[in-house]
N, C-alpha and C. Protein backbone atom coordinates (compact mmCIF):
# COMPACT_ATOMS: atom_id res chain seq x y z
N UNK A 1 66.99 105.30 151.38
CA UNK A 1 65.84 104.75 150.69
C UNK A 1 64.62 105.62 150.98
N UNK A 2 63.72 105.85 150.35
CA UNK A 2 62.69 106.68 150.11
C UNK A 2 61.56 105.29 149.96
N UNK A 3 60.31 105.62 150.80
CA UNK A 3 59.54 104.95 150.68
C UNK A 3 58.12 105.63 151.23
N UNK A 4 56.88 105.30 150.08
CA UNK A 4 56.65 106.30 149.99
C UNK A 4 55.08 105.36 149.89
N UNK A 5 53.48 106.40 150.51
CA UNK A 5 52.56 104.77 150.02
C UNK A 5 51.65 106.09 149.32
N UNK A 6 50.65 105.93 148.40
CA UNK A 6 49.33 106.68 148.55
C UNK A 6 48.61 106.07 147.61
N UNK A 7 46.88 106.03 148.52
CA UNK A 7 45.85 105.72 147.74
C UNK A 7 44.55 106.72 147.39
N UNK A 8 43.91 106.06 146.44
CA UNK A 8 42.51 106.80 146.62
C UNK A 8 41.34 106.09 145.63
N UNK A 9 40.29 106.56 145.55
CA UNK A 9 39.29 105.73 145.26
C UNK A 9 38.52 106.26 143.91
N UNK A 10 38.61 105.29 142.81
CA UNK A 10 38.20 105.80 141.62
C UNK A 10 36.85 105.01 141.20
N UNK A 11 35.78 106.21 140.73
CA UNK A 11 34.35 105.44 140.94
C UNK A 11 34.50 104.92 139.23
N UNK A 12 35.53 104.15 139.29
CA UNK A 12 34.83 102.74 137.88
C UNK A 12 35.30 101.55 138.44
N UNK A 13 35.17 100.70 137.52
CA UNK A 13 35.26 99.69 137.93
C UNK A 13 37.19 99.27 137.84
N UNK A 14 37.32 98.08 139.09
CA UNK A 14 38.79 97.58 139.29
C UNK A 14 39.01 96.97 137.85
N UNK A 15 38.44 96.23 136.69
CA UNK A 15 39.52 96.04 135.80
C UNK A 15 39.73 97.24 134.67
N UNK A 16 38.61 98.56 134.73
CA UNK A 16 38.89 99.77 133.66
C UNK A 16 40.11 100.17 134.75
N UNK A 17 40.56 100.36 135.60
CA UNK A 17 41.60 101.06 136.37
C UNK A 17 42.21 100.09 136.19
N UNK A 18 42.68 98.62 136.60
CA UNK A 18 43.91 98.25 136.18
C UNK A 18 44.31 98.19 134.61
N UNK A 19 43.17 98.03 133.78
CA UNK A 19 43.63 98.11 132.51
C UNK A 19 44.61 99.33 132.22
N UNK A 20 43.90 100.49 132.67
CA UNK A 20 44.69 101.77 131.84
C UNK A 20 45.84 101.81 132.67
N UNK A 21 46.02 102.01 133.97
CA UNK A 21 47.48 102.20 134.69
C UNK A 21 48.19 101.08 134.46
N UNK A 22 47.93 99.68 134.08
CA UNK A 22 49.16 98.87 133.76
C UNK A 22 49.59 98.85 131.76
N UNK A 23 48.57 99.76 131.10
CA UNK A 23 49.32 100.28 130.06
C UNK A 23 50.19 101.67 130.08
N UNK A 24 51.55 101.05 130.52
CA UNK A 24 52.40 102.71 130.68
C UNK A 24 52.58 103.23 129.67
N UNK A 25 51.76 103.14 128.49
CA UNK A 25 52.15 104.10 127.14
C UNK A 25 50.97 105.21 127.92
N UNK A 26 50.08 104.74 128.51
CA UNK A 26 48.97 105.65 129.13
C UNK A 26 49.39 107.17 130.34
N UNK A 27 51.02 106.52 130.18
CA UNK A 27 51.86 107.31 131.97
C UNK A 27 51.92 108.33 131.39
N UNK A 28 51.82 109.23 130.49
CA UNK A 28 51.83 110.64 129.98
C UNK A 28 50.66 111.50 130.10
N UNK A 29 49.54 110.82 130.31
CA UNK A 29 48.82 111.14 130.22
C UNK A 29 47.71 111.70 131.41
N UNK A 30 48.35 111.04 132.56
CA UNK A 30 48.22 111.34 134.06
C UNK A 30 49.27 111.67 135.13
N UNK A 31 50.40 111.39 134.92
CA UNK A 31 51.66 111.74 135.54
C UNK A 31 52.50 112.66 134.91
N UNK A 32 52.14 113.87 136.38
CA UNK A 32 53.39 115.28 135.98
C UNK A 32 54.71 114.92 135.40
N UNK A 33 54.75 115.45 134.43
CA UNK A 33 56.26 115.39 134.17
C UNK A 33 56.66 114.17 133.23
N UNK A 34 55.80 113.26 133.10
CA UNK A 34 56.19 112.61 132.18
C UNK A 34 55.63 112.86 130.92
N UNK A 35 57.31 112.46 130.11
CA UNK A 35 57.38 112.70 128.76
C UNK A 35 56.79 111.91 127.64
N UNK A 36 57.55 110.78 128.15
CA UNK A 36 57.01 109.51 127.11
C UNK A 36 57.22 108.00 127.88
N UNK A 37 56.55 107.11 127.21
CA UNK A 37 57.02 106.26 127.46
C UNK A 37 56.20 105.08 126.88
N UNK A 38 56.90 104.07 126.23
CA UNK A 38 56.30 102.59 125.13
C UNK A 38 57.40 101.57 125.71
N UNK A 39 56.82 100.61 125.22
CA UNK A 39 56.98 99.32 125.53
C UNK A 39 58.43 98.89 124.74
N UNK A 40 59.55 98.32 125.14
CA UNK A 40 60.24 97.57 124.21
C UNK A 40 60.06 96.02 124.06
N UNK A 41 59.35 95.68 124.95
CA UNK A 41 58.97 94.12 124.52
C UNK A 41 57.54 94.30 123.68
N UNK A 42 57.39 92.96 123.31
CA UNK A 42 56.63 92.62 122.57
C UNK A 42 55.72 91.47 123.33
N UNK A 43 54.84 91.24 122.70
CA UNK A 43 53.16 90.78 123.80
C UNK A 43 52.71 90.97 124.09
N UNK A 44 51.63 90.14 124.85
CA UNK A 44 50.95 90.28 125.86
C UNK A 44 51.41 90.87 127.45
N UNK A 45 51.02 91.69 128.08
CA UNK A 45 51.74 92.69 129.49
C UNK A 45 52.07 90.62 130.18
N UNK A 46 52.98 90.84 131.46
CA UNK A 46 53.32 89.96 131.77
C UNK A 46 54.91 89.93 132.71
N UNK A 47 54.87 89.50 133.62
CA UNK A 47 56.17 89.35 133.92
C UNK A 47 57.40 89.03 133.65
N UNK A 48 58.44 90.05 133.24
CA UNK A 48 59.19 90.31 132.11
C UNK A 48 59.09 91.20 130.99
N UNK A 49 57.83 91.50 131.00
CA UNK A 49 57.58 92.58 129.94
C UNK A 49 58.36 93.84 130.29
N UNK A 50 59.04 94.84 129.28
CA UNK A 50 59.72 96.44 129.63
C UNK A 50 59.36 97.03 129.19
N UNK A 51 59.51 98.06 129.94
CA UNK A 51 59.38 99.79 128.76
C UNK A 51 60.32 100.55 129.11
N UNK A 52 60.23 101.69 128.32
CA UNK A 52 61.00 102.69 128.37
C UNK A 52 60.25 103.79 128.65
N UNK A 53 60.73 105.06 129.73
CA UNK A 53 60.11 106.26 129.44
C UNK A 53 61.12 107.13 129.89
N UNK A 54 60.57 108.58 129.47
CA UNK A 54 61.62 110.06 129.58
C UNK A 54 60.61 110.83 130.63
N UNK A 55 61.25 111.26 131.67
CA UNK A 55 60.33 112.51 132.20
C UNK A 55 61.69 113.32 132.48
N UNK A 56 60.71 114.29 133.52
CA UNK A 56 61.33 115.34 134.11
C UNK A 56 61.64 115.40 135.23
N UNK A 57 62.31 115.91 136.34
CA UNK A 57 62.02 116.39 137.82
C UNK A 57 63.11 117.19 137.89
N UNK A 58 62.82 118.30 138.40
CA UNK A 58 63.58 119.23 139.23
C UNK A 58 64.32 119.71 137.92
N UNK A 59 63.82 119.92 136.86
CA UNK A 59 64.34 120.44 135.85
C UNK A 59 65.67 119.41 134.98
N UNK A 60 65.33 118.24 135.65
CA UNK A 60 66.35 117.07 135.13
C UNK A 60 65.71 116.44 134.54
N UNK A 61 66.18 115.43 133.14
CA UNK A 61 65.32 114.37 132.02
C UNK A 61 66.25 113.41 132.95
N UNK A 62 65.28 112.57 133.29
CA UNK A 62 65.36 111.21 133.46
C UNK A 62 64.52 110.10 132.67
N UNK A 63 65.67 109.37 132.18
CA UNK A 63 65.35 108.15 131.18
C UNK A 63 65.63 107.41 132.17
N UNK A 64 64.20 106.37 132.28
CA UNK A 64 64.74 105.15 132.96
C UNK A 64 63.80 103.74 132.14
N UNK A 65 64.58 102.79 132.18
CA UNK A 65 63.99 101.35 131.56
C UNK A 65 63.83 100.46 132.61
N UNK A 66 62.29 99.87 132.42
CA UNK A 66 61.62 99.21 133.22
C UNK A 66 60.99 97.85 133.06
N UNK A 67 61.25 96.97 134.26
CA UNK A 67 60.73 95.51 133.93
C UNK A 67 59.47 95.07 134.81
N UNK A 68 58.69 94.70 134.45
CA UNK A 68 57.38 94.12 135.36
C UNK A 68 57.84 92.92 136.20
N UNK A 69 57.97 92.98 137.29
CA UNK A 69 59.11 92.00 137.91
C UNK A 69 57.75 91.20 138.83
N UNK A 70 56.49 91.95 138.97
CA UNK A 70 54.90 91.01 139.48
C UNK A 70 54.01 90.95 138.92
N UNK A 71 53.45 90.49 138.63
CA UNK A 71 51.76 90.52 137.68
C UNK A 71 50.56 89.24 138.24
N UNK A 72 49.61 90.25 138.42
CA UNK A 72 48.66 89.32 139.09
C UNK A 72 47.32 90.33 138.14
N UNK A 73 46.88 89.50 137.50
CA UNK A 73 45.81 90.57 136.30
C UNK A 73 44.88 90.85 137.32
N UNK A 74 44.55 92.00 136.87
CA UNK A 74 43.24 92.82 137.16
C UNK A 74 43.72 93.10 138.63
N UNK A 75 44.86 92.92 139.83
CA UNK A 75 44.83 93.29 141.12
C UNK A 75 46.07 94.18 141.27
N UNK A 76 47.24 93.45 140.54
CA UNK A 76 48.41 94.14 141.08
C UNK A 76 49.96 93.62 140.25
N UNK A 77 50.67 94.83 140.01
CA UNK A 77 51.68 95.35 138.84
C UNK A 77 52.54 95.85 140.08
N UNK A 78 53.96 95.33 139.41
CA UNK A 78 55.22 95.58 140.08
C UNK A 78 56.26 95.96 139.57
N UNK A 79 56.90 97.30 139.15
CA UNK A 79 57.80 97.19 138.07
C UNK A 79 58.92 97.90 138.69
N UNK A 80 59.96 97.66 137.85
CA UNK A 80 61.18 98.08 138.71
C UNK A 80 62.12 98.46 137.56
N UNK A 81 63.31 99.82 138.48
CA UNK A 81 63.65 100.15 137.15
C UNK A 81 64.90 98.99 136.90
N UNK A 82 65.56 99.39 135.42
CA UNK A 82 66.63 98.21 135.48
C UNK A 82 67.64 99.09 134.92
N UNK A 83 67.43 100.09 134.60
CA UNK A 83 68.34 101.43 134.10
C UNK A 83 68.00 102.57 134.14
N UNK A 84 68.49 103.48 135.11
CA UNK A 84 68.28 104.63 135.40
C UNK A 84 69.03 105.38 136.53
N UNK A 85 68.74 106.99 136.24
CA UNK A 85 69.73 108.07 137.53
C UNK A 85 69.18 107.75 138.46
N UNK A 86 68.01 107.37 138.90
CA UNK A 86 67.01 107.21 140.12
C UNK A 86 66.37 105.81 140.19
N UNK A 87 67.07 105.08 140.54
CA UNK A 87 66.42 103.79 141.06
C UNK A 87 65.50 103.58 141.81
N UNK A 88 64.13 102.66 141.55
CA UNK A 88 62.67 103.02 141.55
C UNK A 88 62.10 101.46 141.83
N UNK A 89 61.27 101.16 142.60
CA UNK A 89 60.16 100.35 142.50
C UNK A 89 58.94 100.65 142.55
N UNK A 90 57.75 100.69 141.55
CA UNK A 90 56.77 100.72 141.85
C UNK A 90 55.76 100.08 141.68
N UNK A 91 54.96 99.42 143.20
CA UNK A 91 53.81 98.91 142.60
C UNK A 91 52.42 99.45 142.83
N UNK A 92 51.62 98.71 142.53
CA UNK A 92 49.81 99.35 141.86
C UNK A 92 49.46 98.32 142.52
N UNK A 93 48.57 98.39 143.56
CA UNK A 93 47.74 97.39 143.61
C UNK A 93 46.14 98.13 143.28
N UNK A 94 45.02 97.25 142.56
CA UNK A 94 43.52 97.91 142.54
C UNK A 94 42.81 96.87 143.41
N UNK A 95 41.62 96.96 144.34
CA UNK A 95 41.15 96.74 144.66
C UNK A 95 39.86 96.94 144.66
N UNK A 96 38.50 96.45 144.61
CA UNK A 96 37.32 96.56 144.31
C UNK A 96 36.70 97.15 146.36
N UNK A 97 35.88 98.41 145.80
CA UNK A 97 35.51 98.89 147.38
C UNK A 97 33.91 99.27 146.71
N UNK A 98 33.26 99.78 147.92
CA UNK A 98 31.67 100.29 147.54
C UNK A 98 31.66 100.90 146.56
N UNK A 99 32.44 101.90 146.33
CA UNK A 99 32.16 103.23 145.50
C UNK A 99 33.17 103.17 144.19
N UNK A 100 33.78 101.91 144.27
CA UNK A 100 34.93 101.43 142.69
C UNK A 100 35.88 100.77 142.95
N UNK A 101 36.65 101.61 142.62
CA UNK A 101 38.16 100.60 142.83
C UNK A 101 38.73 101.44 143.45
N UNK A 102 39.63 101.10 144.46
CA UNK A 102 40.61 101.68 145.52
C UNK A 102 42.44 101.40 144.43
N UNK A 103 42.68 102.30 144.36
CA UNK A 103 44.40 102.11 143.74
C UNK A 103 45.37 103.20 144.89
N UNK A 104 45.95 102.02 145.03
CA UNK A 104 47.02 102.11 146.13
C UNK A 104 48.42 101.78 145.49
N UNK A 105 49.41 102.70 145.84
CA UNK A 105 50.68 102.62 145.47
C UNK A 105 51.60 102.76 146.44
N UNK A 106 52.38 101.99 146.07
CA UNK A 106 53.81 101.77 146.84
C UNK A 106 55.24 102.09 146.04
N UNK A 107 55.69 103.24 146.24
CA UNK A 107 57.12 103.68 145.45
C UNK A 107 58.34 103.48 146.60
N UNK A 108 59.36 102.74 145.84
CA UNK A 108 60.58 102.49 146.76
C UNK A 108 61.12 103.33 145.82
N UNK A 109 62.12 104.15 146.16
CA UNK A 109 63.70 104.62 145.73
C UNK A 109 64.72 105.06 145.83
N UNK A 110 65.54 104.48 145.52
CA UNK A 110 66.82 104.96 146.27
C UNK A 110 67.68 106.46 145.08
N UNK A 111 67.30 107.51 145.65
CA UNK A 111 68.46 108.18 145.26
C UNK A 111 69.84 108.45 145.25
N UNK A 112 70.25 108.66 143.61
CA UNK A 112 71.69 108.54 143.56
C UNK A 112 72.09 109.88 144.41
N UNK A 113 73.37 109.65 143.30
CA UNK A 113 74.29 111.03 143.81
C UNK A 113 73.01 112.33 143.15
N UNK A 114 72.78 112.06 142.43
CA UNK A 114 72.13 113.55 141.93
C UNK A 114 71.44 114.15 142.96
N UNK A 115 70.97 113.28 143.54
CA UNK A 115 69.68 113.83 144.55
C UNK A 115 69.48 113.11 146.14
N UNK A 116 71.07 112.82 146.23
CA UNK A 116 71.35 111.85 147.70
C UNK A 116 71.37 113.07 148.83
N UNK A 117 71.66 114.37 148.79
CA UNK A 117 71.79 115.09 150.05
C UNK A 117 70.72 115.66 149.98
N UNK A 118 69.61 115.96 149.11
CA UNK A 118 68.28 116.26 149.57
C UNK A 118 67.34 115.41 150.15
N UNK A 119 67.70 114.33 150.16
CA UNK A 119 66.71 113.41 150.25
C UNK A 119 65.72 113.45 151.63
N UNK A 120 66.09 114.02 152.80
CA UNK A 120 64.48 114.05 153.25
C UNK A 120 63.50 115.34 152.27
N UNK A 121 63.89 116.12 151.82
CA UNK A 121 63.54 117.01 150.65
C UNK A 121 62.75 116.21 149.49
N UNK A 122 63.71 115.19 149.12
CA UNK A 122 63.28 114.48 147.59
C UNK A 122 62.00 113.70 148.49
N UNK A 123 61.93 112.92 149.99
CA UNK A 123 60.51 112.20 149.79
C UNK A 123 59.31 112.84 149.91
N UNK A 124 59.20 114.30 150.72
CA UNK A 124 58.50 115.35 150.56
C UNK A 124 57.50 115.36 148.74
N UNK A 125 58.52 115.90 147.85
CA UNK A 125 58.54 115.77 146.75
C UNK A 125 57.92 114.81 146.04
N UNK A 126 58.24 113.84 146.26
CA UNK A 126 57.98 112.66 145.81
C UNK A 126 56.80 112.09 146.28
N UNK A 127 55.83 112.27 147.31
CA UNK A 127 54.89 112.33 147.88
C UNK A 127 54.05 112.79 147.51
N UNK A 128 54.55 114.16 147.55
CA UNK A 128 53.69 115.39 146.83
C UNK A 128 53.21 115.13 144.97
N UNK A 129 54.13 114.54 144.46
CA UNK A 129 54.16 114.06 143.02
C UNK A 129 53.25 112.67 142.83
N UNK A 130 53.14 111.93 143.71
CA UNK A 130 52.27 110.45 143.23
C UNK A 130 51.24 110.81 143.74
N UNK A 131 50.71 111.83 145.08
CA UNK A 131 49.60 112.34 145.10
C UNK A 131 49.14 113.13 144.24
N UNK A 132 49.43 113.56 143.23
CA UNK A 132 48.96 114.54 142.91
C UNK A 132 48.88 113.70 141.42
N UNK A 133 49.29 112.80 140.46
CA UNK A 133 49.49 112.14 139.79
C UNK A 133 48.40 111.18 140.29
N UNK A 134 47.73 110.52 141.55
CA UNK A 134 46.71 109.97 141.02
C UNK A 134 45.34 110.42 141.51
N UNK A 135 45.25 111.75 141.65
CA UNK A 135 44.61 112.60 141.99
C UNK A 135 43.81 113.12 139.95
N UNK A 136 45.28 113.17 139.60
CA UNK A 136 44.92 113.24 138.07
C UNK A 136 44.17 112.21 137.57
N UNK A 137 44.67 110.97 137.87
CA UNK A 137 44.08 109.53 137.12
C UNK A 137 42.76 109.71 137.69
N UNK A 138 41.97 110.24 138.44
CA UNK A 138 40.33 109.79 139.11
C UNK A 138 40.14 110.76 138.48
N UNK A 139 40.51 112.12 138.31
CA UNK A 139 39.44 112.73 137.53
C UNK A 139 39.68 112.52 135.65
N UNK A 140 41.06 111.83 135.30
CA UNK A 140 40.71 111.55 133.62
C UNK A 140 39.69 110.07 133.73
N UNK A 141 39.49 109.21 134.78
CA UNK A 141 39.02 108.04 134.14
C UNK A 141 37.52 108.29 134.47
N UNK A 142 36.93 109.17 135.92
CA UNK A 142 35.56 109.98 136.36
C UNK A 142 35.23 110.82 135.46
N UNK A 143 36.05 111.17 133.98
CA UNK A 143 34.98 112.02 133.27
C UNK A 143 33.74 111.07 132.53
């Protein structure tokens, strides 16, 4: 299991940051490597709601489909995959601090076979990737 935390502090406000990171049609747009990704349910966001998305890593497409398995508006999103090479939990929590909102993440995952004998390698990686992914999100939502 790979477990993995990182935060940092984005000067707007906690519901413009949870709004855009709990729309994952938005995950292309701040996270390396991802390709795509929309909704297959229909509604309002909510527990039970899915999506679908395609990225990349290590020169591999990974498709994985995802369910919001927590929802607490405007604080904190929990989604988990329900099909995929790389089995994944991730949640978002935002929090309101002096200078904005604090977004803190928590990624669980267990790598398969594809990527089971690298794995003190893959959390390195994987570290290196959600830092740097919401390193992106403060400076697209700070312009």
């Amino acid at each position: 299991m790979i477990s993995i935390k990182s935060s940092i502090v984005i000067q707007r406000s906690p519901e413009e940051v949870f709004h855009y990171i709990a729309n994952f049609e938005n995950n292309p747009t701040w996270q390396g490597g991802m390709v795509d990704a929309h909704f297959t349910s229909e509604g309002s966001l909510r527990e039970g709601s899915t999506y679908d998305q395609v990225a990349t890593f290590l020169g591999k497409e990974i498709r994985t489909s995802f369910v919001v398995t927590q929802y607490i508006p405007l604080h904190k999103i929990q989604i988990k995959s329900i099909k995929s090479t790389f089995p994944i939990t991730v949640t978002r929590v935002v929090e309101l601090v002096e200078d904005g909102a604090e977004v803190t993440a928590f990624v669980e995952g267990n790598p398969g076979n594809l990527f089971k004998l690298a794995k003190p390698l893959m959390k390195k990686m994987v570290q290196k990737s959600v830092t740097n992914d919401y390193r992106n999100l403060k400076k697209l939502l700070e312009k």
